[in-house]
N, C-alpha and C. Protein backbone atom coordinates (compact mmCIF):
# COMPACT_ATOMS: atom_id res chain seq x y z
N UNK A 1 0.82 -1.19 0.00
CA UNK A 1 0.00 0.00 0.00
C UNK A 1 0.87 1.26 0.00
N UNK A 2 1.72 1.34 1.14
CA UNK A 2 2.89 2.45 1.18
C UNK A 2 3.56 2.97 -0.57
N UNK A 3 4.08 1.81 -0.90
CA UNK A 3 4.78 1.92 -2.42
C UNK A 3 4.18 2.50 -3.49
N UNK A 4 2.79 1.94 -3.75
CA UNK A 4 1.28 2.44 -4.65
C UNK A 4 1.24 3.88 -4.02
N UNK A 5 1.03 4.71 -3.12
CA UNK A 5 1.12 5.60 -2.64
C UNK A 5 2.21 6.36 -2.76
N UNK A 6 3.09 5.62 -2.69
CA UNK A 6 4.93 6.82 -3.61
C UNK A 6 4.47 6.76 -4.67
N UNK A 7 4.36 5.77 -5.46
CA UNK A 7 4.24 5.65 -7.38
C UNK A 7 3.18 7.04 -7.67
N UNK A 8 2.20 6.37 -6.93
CA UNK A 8 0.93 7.89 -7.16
C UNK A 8 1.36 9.27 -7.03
N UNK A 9 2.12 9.35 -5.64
CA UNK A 9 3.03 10.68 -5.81
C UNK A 9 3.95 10.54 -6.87
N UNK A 10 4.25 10.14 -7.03
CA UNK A 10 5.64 10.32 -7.87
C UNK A 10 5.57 10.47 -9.60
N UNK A 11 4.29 9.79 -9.60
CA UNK A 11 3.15 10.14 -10.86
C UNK A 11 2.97 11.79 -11.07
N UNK A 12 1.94 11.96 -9.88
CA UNK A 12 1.62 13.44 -9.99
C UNK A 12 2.75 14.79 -9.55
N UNK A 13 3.63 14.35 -8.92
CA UNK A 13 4.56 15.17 -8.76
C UNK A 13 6.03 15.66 -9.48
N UNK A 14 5.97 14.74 -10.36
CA UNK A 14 7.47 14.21 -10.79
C UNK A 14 8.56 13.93 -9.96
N UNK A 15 9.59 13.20 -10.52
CA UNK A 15 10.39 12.72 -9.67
C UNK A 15 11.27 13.87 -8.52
N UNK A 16 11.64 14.90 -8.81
CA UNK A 16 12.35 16.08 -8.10
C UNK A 16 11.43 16.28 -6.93
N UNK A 17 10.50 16.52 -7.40
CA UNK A 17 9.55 17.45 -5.92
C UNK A 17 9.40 15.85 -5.02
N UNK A 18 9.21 14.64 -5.32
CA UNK A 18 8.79 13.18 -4.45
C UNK A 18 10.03 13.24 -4.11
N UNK A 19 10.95 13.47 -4.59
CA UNK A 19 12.59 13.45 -3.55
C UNK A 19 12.43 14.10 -2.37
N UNK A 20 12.40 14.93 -2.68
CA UNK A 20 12.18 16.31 -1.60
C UNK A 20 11.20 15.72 -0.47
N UNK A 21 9.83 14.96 -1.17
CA UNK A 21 8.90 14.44 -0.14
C UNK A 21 9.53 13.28 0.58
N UNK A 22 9.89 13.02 0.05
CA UNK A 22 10.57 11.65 0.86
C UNK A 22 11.18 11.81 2.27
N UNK A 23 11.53 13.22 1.76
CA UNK A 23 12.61 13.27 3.26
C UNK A 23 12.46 13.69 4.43
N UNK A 24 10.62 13.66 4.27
CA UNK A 24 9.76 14.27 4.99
C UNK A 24 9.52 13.08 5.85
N UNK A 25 9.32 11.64 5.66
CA UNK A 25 9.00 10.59 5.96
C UNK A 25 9.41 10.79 7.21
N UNK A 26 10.93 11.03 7.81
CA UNK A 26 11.45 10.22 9.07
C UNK A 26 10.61 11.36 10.05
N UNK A 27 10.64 12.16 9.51
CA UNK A 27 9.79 13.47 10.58
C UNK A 27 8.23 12.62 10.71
N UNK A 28 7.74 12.08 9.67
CA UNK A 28 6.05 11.43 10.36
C UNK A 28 6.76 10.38 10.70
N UNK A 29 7.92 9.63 10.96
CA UNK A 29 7.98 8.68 12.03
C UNK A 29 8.01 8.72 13.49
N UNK A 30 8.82 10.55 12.85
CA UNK A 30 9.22 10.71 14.95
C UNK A 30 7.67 10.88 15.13
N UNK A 31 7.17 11.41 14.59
CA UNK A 31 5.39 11.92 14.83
C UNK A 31 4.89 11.05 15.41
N UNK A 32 4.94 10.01 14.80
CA UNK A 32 4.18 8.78 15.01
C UNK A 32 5.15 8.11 16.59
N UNK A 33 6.13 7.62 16.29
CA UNK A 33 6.74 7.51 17.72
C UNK A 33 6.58 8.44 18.98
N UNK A 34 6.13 9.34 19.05
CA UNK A 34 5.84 10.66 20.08
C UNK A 34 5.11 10.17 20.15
N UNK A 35 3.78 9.54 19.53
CA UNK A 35 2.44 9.46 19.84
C UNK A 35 2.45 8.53 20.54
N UNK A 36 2.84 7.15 20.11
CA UNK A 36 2.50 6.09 20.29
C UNK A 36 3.14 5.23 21.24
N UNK A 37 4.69 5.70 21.19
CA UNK A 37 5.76 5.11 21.87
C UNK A 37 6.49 5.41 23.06
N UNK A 38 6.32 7.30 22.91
CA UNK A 38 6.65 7.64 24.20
C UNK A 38 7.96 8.44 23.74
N UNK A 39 8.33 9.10 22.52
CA UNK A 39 9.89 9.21 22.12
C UNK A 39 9.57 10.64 22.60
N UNK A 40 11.08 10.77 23.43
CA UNK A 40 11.10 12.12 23.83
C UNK A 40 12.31 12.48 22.91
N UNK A 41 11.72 14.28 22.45
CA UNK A 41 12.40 15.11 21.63
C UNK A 41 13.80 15.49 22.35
N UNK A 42 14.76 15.52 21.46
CA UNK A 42 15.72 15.83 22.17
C UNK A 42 16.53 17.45 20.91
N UNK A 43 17.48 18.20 21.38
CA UNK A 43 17.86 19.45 20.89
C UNK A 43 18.16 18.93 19.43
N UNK A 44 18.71 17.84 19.49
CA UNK A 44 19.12 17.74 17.95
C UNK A 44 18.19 17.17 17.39
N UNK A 45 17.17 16.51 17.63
CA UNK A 45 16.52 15.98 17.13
C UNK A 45 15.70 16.90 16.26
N UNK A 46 15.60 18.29 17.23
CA UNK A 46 14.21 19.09 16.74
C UNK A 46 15.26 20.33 16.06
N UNK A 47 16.47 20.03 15.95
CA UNK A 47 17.79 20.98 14.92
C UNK A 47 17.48 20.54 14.13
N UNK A 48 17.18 18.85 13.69
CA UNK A 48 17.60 18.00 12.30
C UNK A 48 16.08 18.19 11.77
N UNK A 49 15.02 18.20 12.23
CA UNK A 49 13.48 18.53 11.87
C UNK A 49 13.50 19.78 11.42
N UNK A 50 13.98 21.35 12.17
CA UNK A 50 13.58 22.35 11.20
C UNK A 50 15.04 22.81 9.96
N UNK A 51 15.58 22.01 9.91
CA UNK A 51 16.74 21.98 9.07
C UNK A 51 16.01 21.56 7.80
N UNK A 52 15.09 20.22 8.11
CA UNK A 52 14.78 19.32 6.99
C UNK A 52 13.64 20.65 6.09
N UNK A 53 12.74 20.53 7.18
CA UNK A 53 12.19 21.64 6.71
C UNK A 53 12.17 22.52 6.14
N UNK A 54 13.52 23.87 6.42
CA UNK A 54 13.82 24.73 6.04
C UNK A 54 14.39 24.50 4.35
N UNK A 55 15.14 23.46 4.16
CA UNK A 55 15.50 22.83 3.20
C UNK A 55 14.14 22.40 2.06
N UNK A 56 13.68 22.03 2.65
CA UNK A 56 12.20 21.59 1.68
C UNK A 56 11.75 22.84 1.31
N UNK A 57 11.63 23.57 2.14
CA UNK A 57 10.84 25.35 2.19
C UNK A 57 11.91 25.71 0.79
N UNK A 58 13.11 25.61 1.34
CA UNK A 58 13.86 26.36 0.18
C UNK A 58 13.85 25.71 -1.55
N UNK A 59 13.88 24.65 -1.37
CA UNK A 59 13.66 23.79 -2.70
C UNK A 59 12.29 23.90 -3.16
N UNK A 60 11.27 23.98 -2.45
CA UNK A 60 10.17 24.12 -3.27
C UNK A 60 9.54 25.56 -3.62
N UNK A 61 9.72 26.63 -3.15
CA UNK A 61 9.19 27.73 -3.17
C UNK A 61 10.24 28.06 -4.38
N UNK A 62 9.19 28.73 -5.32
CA UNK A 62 9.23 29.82 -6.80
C UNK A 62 10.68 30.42 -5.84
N UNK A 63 11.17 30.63 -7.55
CA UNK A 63 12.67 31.08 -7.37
C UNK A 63 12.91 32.96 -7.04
N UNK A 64 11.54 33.55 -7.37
CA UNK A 64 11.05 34.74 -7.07
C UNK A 64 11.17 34.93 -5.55
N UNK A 65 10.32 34.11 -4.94
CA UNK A 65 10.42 34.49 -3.78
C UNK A 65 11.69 34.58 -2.86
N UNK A 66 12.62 33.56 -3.03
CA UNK A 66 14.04 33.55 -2.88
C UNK A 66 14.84 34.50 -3.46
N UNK A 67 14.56 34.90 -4.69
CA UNK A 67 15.41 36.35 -5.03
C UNK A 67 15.11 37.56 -4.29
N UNK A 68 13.88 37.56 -3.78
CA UNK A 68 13.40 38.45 -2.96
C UNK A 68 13.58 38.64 -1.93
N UNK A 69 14.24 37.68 -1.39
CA UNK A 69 14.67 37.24 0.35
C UNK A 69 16.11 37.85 0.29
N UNK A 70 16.67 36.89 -0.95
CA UNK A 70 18.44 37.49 -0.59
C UNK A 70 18.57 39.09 -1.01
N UNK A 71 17.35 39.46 -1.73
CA UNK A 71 18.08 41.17 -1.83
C UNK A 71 17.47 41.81 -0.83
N UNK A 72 16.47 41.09 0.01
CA UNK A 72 16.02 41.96 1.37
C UNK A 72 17.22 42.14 2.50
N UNK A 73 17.70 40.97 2.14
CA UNK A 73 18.78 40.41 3.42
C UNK A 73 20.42 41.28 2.83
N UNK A 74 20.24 41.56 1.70
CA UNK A 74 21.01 42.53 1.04
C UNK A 74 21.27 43.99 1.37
N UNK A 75 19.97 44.54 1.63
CA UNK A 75 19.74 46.06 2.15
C UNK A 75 20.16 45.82 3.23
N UNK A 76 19.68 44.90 3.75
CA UNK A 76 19.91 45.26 5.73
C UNK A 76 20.64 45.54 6.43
């Protein structure tokens, strides 16, 4: 079921952007382990989560909006 569910993404997304999703996975594991298991967050844990993030943020967002960031961060 899991696999049919990548293919489907990976159908509608093309292969670049399902990369990117992928690496989203271990973050709904800790999710799921917090819930279920009892996993306590630790500093790096929640460094390596908005890292992943920030990284996804940056790869998927229009290249506009990123030109717009570094010449804000330019003036300052």
């Amino acid at each position: 079921m899991a696999f049919g569910n990548y293919l489907t993404l990976l159908g509608r997304l093309g292969a670049g952007r399902t990369a990117y999703a992928t690496v989203v996975f271990p973050i709904v594991a800790l999710a799921i382990s917090t819930a279920f298991e009892g996993y306590t967050w630790r500093p790096a844990s929640l460094c390596g989560v908005l890292l992943v993030l920030l990284g996804n943020l940056l790869v998927v967002s229009n290249r506009q909006a990123l030109y717009r960031l570094s010449t804000f961060r330019a003036r300052a």
